[in-house]
C-alpha atoms as a PDB file:
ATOM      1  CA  UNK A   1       0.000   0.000   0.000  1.00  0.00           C
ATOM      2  CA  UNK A   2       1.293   3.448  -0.814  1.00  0.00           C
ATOM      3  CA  UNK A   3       1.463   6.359   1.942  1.00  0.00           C
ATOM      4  CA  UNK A   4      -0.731   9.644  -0.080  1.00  0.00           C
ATOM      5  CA  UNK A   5       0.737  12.187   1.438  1.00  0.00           C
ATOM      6  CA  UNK A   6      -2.185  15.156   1.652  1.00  0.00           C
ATOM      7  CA  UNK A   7      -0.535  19.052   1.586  1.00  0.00           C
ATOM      8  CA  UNK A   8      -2.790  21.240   2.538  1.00  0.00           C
ATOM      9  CA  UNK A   9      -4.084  23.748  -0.652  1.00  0.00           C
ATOM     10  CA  UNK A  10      -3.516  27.214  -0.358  1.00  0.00           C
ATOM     11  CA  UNK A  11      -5.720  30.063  -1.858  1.00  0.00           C
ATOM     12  CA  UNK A  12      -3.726  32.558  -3.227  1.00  0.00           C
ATOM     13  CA  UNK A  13      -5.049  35.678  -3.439  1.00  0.00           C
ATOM     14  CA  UNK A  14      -3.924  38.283  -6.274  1.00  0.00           C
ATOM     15  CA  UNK A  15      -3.981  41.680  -5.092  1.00  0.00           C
ATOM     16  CA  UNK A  16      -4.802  43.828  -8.135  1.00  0.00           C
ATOM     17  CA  UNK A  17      -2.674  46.982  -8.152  1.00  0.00           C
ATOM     18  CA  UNK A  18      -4.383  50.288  -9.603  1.00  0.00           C
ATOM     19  CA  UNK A  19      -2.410  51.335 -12.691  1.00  0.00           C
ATOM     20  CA  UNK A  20       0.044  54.795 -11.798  1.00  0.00           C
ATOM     21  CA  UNK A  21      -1.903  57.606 -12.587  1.00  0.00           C
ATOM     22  CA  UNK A  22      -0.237  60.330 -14.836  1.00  0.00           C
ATOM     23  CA  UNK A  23      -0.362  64.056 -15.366  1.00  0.00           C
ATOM     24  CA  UNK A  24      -0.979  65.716 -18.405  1.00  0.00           C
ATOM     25  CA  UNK A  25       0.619  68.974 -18.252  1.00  0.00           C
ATOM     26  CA  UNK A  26       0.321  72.262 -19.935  1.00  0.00           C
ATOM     27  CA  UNK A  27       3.691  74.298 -20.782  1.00  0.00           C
ATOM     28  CA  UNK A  28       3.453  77.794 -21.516  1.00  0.00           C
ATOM     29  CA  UNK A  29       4.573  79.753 -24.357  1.00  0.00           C
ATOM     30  CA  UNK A  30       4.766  83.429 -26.211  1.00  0.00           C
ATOM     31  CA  UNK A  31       3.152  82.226 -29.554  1.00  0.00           C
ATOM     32  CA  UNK A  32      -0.042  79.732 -29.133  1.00  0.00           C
ATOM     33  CA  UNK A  33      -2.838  82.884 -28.867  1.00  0.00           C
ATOM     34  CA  UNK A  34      -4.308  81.943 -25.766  1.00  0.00           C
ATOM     35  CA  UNK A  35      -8.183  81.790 -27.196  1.00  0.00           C
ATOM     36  CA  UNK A  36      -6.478  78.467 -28.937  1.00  0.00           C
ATOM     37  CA  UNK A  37      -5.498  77.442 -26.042  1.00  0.00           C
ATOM     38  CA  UNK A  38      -8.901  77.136 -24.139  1.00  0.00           C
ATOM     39  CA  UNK A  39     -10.116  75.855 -27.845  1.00  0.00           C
ATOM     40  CA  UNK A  40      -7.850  72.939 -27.461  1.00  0.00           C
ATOM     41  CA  UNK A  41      -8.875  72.362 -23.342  1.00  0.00           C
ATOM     42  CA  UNK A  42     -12.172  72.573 -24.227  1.00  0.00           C
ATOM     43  CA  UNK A  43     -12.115  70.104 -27.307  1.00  0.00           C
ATOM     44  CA  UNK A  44      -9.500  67.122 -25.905  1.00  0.00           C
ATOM     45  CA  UNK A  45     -10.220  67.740 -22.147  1.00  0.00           C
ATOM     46  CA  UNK A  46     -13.678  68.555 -22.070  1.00  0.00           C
ATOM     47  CA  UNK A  47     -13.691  72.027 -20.096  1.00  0.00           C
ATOM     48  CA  UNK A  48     -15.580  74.559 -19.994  1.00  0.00           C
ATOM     49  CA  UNK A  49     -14.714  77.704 -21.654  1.00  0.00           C
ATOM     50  CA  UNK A  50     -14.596  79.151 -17.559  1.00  0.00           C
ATOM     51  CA  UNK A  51     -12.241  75.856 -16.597  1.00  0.00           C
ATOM     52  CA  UNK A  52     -10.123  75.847 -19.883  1.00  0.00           C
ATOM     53  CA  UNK A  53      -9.721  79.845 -19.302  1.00  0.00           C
ATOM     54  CA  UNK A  54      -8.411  79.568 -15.369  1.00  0.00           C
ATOM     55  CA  UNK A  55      -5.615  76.377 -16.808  1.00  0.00           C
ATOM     56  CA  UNK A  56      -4.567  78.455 -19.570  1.00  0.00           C
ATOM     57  CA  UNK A  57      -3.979  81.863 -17.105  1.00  0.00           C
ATOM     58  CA  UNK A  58      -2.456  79.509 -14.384  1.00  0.00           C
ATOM     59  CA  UNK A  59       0.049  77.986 -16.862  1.00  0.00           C
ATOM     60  CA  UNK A  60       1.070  81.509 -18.618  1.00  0.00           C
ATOM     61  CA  UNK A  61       1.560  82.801 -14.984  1.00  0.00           C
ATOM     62  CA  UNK A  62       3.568  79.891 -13.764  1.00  0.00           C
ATOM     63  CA  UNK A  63       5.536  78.046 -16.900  1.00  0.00           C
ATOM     64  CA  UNK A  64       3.233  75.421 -16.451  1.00  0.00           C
ATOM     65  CA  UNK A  65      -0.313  73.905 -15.055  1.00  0.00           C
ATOM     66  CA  UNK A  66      -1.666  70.529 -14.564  1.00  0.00           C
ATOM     67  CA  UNK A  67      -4.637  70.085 -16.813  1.00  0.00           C
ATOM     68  CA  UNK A  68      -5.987  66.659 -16.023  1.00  0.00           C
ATOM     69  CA  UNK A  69      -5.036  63.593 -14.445  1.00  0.00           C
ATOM     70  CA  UNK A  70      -5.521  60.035 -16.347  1.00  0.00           C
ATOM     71  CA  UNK A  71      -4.275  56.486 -16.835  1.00  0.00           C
ATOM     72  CA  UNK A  72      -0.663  56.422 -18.985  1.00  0.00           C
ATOM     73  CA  UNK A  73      -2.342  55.265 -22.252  1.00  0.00           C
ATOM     74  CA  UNK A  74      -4.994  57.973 -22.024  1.00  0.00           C
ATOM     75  CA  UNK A  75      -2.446  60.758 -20.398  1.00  0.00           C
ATOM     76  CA  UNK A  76      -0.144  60.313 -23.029  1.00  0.00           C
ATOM     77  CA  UNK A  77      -3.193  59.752 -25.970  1.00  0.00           C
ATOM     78  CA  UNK A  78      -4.495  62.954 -24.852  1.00  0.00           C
ATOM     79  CA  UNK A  79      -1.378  65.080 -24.486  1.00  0.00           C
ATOM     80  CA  UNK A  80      -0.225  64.427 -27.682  1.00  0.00           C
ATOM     81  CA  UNK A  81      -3.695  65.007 -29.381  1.00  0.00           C
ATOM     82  CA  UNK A  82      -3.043  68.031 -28.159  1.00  0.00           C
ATOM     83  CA  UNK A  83      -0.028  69.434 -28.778  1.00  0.00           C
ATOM     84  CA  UNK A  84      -0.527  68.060 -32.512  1.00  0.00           C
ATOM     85  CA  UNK A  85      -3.562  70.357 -32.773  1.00  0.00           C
ATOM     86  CA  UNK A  86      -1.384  73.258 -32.226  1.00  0.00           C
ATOM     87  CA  UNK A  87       1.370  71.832 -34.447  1.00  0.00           C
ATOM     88  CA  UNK A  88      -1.365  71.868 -37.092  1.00  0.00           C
ATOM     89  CA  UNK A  89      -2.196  75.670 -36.955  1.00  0.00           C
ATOM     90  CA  UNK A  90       1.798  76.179 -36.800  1.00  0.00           C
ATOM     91  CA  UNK A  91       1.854  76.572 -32.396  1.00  0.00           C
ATOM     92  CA  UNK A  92       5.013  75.598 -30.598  1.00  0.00           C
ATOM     93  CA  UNK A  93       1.763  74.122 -27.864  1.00  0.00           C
ATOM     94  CA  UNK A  94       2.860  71.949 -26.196  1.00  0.00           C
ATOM     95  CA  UNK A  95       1.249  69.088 -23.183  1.00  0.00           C
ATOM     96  CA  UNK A  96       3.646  67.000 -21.387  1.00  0.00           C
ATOM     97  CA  UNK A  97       2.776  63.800 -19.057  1.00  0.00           C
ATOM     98  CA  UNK A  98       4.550  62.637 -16.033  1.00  0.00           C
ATOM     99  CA  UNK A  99       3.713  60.033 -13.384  1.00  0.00           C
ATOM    100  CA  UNK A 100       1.723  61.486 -10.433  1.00  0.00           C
ATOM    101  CA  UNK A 101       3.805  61.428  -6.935  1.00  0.00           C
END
């Protein structure tokens, strides 16, 4: 007769961890007028013209402003959306993305 030898079974349980969240961020410049500007925030980022207006002052008053915070693939879908819509018109605009702290 053979011994069985029983282990005991063990439930492992998979913690799911929430994807890093990233920044899109807004970088001022002297060229993009700044009614294209809250055209842009109100057409990728959904704003209203009243939002989109207070990003755009904060980033021309401090370099830069933090427009929105997503998941990588959509922060970085959304940034560069973006700053190709200014490329189009011939705007040096310009959206970054970096992970949140």
């Amino acid at each position: 007769m053979i011994d069985a030898v029983t282990k005991p079974k063990t439930k492992v349980k998979t913690k799911t961890k929430r994807p890093r969240l990233h920044k899109v961020i807004l970088v001022n410049d002297d060229y993009t007028p700044r009614e294209f500007v809250v055209t842009v925030l109100k057409a990728e980022f959904r704003m209203t013209e009243d939002q989109a207006h207070k990003v755009m002052i904060t980033a021309h008053r401090r370099g830069v402003c933090v427009v929105a915070v997503f998941t990588k693939d959509v922060a970085e879908t959304k940034a560069t959306r973006a700053t190709d819509a200014g490329r189009a018109k011939g705007y040096p605009l310009l959206f970054t993305t970096e992970p949140e702290e």
